[in-house]
N, C-alpha and C. Protein backbone atom coordinates (compact mmCIF):
# COMPACT_ATOMS: atom_id res chain seq x y z
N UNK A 1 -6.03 12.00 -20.81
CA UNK A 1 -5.70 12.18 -19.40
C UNK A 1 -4.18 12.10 -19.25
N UNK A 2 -3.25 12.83 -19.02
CA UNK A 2 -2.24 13.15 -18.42
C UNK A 2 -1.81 12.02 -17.50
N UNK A 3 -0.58 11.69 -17.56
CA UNK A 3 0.08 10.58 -16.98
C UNK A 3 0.34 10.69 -15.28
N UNK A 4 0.13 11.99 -14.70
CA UNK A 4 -0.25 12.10 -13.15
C UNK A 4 -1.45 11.98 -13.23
N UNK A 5 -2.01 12.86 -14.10
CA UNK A 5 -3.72 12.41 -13.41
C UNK A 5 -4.11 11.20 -13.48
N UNK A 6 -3.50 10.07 -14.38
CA UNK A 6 -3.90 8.52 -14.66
C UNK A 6 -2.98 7.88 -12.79
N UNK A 7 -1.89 8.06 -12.69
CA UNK A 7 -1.64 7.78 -11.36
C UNK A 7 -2.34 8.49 -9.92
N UNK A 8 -2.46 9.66 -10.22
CA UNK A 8 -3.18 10.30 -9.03
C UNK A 8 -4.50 9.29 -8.50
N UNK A 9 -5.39 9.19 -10.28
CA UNK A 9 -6.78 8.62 -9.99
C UNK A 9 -6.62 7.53 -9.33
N UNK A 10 -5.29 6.24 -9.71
CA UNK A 10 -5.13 4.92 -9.41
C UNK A 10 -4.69 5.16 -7.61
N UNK A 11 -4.41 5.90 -7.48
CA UNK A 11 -3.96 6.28 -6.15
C UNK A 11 -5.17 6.61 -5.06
N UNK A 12 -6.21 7.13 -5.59
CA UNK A 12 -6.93 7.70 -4.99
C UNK A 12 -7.97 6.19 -5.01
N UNK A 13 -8.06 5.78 -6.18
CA UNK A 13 -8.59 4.34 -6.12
C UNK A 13 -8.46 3.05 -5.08
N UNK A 14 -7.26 3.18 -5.01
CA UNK A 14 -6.37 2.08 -4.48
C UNK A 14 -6.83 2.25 -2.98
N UNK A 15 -6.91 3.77 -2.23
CA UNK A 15 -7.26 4.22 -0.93
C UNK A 15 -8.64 4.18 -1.19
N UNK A 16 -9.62 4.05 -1.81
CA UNK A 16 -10.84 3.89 -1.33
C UNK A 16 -11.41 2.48 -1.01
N UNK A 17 -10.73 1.72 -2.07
CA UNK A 17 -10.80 0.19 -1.91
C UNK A 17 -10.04 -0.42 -0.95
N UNK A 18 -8.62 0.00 -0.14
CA UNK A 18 -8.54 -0.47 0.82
C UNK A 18 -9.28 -0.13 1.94
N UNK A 19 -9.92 0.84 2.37
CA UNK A 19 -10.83 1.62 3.49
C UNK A 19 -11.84 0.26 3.14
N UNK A 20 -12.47 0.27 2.17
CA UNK A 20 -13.62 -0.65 2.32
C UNK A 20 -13.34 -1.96 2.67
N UNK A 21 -11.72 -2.50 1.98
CA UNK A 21 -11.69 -3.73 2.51
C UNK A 21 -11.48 -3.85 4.14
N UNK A 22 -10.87 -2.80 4.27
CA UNK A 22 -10.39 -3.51 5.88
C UNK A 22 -12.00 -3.53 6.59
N UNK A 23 -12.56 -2.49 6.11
CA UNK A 23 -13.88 -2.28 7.27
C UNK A 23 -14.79 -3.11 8.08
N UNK A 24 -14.70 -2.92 9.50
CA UNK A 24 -15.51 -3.90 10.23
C UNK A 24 -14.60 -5.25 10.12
N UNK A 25 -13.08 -5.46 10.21
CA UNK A 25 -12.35 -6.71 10.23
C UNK A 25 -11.85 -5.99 11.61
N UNK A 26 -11.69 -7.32 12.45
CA UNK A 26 -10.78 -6.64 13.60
C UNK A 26 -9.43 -7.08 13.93
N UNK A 27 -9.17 -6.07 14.68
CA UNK A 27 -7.39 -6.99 14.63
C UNK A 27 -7.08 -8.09 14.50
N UNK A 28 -7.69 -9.04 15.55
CA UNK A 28 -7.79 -10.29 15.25
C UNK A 28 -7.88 -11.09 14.32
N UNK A 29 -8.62 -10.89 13.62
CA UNK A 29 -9.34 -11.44 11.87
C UNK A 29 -8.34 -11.01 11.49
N UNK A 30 -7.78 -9.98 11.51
CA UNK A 30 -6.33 -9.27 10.80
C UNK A 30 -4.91 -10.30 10.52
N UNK A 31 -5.17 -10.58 11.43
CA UNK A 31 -3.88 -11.57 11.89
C UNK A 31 -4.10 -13.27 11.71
N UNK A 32 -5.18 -13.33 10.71
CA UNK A 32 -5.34 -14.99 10.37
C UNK A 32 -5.09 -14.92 9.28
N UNK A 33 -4.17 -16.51 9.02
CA UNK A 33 -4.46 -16.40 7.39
C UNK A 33 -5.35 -17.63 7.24
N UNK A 34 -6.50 -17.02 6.56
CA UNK A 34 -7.82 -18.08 6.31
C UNK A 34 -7.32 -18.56 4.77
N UNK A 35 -6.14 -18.51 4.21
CA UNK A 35 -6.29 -19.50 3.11
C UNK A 35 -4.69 -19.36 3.08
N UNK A 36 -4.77 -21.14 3.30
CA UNK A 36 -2.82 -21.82 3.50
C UNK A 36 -2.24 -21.02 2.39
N UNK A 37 -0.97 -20.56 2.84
CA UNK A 37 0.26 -19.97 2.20
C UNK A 37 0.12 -18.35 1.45
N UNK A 38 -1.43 -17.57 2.16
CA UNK A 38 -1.45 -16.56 2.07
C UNK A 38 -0.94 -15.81 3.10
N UNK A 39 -0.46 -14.48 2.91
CA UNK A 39 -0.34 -13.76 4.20
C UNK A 39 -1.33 -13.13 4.69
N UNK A 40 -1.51 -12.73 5.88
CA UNK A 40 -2.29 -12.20 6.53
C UNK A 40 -3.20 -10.52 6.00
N UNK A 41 -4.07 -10.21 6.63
CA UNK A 41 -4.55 -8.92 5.93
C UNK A 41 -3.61 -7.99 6.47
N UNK A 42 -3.18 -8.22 8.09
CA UNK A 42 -2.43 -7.09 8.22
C UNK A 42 -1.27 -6.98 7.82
N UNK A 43 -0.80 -8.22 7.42
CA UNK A 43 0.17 -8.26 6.92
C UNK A 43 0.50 -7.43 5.12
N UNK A 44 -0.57 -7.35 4.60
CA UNK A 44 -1.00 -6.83 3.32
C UNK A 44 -1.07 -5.65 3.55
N UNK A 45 -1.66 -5.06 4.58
CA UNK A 45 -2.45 -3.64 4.48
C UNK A 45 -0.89 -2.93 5.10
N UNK A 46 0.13 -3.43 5.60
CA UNK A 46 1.21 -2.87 6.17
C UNK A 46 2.07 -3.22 5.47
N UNK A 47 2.66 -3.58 4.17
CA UNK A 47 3.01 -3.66 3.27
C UNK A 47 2.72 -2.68 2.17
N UNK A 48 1.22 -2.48 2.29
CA UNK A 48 0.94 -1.35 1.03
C UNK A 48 1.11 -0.24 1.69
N UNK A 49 1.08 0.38 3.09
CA UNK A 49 1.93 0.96 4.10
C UNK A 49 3.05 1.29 3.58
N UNK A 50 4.01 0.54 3.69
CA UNK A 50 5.22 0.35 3.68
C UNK A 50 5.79 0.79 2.32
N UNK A 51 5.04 0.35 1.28
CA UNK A 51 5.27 0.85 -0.18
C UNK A 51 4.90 2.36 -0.42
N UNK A 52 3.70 2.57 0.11
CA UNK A 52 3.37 4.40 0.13
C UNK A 52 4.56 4.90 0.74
N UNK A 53 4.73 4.22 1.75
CA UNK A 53 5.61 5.63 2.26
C UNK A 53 7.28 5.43 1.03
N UNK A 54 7.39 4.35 0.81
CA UNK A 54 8.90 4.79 -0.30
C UNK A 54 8.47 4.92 -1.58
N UNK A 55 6.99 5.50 -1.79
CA UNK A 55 6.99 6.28 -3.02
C UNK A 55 7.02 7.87 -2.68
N UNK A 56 6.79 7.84 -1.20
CA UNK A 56 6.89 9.66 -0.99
C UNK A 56 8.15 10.15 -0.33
N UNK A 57 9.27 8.58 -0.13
CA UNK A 57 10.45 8.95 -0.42
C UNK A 57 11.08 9.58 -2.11
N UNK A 58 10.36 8.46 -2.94
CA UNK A 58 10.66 8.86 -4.25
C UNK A 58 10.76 9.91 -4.56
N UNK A 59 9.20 10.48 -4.07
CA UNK A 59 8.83 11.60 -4.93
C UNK A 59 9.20 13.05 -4.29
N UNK A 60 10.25 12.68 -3.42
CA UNK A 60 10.91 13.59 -2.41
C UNK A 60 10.01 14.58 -1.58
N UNK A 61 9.12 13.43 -1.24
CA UNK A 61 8.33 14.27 -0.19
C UNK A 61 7.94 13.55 1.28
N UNK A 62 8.21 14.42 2.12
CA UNK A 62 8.69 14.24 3.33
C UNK A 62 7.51 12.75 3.92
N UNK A 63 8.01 11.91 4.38
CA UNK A 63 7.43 10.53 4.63
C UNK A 63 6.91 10.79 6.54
N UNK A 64 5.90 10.37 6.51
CA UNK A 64 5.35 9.87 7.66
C UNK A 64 6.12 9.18 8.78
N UNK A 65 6.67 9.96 9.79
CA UNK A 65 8.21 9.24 11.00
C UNK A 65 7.66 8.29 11.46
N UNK A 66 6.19 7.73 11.28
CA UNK A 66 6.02 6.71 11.99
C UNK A 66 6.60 5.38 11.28
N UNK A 67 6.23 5.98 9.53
CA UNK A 67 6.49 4.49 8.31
C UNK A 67 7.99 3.56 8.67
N UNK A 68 8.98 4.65 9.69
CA UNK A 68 10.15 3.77 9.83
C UNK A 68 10.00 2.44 10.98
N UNK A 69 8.86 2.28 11.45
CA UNK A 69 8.29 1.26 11.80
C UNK A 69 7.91 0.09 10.98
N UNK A 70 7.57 0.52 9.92
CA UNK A 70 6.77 -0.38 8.76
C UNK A 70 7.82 -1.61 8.33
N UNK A 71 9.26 -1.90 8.70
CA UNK A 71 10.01 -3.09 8.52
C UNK A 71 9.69 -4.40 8.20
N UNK A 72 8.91 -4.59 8.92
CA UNK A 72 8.66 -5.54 9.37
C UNK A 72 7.49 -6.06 8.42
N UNK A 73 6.89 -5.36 7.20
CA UNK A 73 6.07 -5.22 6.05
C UNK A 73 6.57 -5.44 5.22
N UNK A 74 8.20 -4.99 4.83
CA UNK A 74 8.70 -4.63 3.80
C UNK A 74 9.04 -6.14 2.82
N UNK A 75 8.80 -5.92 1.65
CA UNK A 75 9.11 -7.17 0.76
C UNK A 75 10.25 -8.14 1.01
N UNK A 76 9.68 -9.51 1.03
CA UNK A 76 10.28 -10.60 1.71
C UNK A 76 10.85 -10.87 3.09
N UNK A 77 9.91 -10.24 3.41
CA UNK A 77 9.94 -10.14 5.33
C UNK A 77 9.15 -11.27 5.96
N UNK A 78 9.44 -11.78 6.86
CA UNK A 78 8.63 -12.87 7.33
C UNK A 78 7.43 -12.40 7.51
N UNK A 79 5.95 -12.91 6.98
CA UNK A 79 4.73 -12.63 7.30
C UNK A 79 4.54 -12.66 9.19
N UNK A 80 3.51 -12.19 9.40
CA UNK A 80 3.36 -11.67 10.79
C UNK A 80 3.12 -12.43 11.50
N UNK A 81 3.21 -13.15 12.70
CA UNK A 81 3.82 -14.25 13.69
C UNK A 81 4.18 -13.74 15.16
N UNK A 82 4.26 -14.70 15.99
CA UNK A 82 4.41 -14.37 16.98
C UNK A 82 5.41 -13.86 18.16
N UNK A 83 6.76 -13.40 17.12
CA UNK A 83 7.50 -12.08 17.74
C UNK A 83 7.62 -11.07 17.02
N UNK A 84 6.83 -10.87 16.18
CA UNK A 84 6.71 -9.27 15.18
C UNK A 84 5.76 -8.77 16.30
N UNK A 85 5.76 -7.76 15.59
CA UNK A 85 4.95 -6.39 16.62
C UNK A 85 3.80 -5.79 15.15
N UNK A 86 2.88 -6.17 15.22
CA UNK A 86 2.22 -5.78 14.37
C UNK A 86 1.75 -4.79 14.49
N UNK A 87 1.21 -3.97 13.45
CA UNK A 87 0.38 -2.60 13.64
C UNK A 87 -1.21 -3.01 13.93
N UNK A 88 -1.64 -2.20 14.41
CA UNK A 88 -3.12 -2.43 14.95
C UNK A 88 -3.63 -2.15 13.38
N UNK A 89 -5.44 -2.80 13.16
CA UNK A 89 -5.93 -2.59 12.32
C UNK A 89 -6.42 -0.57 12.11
N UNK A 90 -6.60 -0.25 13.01
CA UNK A 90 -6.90 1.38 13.09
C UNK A 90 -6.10 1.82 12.70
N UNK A 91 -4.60 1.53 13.19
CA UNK A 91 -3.60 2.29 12.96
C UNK A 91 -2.86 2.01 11.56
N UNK A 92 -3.25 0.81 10.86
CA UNK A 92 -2.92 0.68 9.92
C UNK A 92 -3.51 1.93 8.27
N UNK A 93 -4.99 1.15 9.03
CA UNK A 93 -6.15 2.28 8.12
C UNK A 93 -5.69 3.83 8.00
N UNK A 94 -5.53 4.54 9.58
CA UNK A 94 -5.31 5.91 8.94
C UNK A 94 -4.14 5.99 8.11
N UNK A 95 -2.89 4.90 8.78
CA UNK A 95 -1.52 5.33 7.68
C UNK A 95 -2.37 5.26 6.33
N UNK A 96 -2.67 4.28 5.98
CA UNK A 96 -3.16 4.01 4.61
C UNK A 96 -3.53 5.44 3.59
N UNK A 97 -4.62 6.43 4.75
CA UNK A 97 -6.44 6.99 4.42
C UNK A 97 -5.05 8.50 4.14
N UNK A 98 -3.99 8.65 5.37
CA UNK A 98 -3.02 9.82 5.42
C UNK A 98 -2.62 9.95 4.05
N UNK A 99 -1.68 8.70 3.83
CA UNK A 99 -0.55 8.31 2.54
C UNK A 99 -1.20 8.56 1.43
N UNK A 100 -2.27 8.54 1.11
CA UNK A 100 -2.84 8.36 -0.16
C UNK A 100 -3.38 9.74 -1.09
N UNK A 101 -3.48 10.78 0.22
CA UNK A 101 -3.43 12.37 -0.41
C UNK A 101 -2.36 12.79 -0.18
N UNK A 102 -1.10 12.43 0.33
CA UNK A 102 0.18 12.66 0.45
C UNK A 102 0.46 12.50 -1.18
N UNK A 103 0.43 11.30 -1.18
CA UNK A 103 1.27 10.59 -2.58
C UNK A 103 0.52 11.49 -3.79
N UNK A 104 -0.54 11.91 -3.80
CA UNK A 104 -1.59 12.73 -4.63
C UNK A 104 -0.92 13.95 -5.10
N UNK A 105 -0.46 14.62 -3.69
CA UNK A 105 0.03 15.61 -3.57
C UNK A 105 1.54 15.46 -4.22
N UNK A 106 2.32 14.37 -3.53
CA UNK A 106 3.39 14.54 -4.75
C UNK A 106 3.69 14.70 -5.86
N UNK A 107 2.73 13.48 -5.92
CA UNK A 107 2.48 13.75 -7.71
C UNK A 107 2.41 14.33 -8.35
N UNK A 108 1.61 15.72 -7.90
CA UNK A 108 0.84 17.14 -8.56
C UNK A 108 2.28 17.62 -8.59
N UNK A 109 3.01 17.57 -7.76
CA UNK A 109 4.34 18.66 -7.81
C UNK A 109 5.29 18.15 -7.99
N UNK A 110 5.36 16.90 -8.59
CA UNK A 110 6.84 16.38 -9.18
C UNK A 110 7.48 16.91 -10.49
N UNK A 111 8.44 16.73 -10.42
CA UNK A 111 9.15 18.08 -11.32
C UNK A 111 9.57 16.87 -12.42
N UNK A 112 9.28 17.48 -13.66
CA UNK A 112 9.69 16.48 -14.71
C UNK A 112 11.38 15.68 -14.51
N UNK A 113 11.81 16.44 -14.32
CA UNK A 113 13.18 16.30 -14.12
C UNK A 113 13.49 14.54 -13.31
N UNK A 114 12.36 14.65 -11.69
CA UNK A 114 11.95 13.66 -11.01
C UNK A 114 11.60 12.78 -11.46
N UNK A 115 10.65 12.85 -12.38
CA UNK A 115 10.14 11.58 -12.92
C UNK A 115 11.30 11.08 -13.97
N UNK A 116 11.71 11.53 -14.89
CA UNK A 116 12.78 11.26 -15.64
C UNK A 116 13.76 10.52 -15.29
N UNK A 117 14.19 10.62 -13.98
CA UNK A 117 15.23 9.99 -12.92
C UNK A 117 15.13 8.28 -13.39
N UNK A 118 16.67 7.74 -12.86
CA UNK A 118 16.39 6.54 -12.51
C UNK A 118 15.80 6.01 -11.63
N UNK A 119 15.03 5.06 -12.24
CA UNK A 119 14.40 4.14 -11.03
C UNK A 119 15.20 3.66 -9.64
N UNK A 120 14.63 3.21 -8.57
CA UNK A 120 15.07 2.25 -7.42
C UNK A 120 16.20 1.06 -8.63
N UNK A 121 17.05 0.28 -7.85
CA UNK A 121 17.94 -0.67 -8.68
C UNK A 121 17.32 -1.86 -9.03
N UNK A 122 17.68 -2.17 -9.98
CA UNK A 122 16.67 -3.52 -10.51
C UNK A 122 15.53 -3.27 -11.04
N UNK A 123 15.99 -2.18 -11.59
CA UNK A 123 14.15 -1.44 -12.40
C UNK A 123 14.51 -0.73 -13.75
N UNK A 124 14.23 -1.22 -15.03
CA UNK A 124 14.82 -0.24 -16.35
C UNK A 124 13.82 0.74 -16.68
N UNK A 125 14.19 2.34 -16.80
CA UNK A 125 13.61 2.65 -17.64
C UNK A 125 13.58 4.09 -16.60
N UNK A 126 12.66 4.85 -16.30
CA UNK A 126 12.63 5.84 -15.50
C UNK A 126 11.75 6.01 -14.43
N UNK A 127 11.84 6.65 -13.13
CA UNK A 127 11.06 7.04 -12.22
C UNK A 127 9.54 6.73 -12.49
N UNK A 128 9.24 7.13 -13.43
CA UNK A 128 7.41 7.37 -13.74
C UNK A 128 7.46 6.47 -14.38
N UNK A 129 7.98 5.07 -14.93
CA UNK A 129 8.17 3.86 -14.96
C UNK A 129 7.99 2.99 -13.96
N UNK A 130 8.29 2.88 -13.15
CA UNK A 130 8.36 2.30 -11.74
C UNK A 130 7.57 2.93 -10.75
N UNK A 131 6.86 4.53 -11.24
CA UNK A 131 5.36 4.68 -10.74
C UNK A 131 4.47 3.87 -10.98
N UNK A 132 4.56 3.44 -12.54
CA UNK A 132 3.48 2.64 -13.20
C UNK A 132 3.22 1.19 -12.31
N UNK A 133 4.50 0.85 -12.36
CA UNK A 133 4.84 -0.81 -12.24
C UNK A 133 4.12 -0.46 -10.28
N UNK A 134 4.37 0.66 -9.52
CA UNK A 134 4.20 -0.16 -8.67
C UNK A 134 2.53 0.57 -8.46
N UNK A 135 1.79 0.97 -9.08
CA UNK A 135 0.18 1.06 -9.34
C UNK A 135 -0.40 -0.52 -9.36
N UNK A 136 0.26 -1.01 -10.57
CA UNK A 136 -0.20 -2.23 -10.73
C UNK A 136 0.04 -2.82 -9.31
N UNK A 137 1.40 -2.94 -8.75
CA UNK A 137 1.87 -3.72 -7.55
C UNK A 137 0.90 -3.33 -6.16
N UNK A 138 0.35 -2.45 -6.15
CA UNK A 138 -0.68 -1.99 -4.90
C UNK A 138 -2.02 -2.72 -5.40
N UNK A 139 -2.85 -2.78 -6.93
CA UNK A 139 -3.84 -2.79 -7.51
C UNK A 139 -3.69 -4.80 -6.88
N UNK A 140 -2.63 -5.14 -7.16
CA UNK A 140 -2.46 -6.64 -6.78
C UNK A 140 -3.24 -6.81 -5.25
N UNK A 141 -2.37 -6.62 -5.03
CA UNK A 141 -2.36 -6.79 -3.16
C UNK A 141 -3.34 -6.31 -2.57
N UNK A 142 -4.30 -5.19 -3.19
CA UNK A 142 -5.54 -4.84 -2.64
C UNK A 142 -6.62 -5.70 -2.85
N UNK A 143 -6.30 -6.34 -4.19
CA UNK A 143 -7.01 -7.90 -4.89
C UNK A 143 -6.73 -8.58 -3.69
N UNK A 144 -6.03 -8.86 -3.04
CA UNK A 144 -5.48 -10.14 -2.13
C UNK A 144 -6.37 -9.16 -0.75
N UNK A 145 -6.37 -8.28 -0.04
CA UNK A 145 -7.16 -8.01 0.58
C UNK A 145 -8.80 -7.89 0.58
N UNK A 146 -9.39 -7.82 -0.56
CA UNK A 146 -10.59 -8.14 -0.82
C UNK A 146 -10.81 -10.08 -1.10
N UNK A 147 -9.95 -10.89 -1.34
CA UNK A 147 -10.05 -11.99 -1.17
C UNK A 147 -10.14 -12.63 0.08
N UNK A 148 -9.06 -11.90 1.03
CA UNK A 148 -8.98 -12.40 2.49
C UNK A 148 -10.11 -11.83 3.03
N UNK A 149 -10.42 -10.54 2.80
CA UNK A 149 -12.32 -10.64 3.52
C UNK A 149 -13.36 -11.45 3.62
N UNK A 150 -13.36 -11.83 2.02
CA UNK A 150 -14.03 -12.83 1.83
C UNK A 150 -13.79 -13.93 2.45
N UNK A 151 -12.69 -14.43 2.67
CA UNK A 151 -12.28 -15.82 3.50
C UNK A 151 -12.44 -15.52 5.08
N UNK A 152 -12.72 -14.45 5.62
CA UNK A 152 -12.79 -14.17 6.66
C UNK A 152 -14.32 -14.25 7.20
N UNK A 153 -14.89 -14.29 6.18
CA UNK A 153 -16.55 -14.54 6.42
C UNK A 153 -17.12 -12.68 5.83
N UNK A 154 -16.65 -12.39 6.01
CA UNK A 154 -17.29 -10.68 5.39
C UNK A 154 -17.39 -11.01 4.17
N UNK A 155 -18.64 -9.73 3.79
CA UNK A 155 -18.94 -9.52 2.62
C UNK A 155 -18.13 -8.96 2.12
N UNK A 156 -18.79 -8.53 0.20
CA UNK A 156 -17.62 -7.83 -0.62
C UNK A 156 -17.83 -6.65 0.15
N UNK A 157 -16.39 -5.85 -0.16
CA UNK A 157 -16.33 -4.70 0.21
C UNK A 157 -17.08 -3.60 -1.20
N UNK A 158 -17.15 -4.11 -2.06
CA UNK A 158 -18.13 -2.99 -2.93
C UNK A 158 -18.45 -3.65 -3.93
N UNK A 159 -19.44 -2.83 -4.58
CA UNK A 159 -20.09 -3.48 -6.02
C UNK A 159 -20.83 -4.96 -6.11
């Protein structure tokens, strides 16, 4: 398997398992953290938000005008509290369900050249390097959203 199609699949993965985790949680539930010194789900699910859309900066393809909202997600940001402006759970989901055949789509048409590139700063090695690293980094955090379901009283989301 070809090194897009191994990211495409993880991509396409990553969006089916978040759809299931959020499902049937409501905003509310969104915005608890049921286990001390975790962050919140919405706080998770707008974070992995936030990361889609600056991989389809990466992959120089045109990003979603809403994601410049997503700040407030972005790594080492204060978890969500009571003067952030959070995203609704709906509105989180479609960014999510949108981003995830976006990023598919980049993928298919990234030009070797692209991937070859240097990484973001603080990253060795090349572009499709720091694809890898951040597969794993979504595969995490979707772990942490299927945990907070569970702490939320919902069942597993699959299997």
């Amino acid at each position: 398997m070809s090194e897009i199609r191994v990211l495409r699949a993880q991509t396409a993965l990553t969006a089916s398992v978040v759809e299931a985790s959020l499902a049937d949680v409501t905003f509310e539930e969104s915005l608890r953290t049921p286990i001390p010194g975790v962050n919140a789900m919405n706080w998770v699910a707008g974070h992995l938000a936030h990361v889609n859309a600056g991989i389809l900066e990466l992959l120089e393809h045109p990003c979603d005008p809403s994601s410049l909202d997503l700040a407030h997600y972005a790594p080492g940001s204060t978890p969500i509290g009571d003067a952030s402006n959070p995203w609704d759970s709906a509105t989180l989901r479609q960014a999510l369900l949108q981003q995830g055949p976006r990023i598919e789509q980049a993928l298919t048409g990234a030009r070797p050249e692209l991937l070859a590139a240097s990484p973001p700063e603080g990253f060795d090695g090349e572009l499709r390097d720091f694809l890898h690293f951040i597969a794993f980094h979504q595969s995490y955090h979707v772990g942490q959203l299927g945990m907070l379901r569970r702490a939320l009283g919902h069942g597993r989301a699959f299997g």
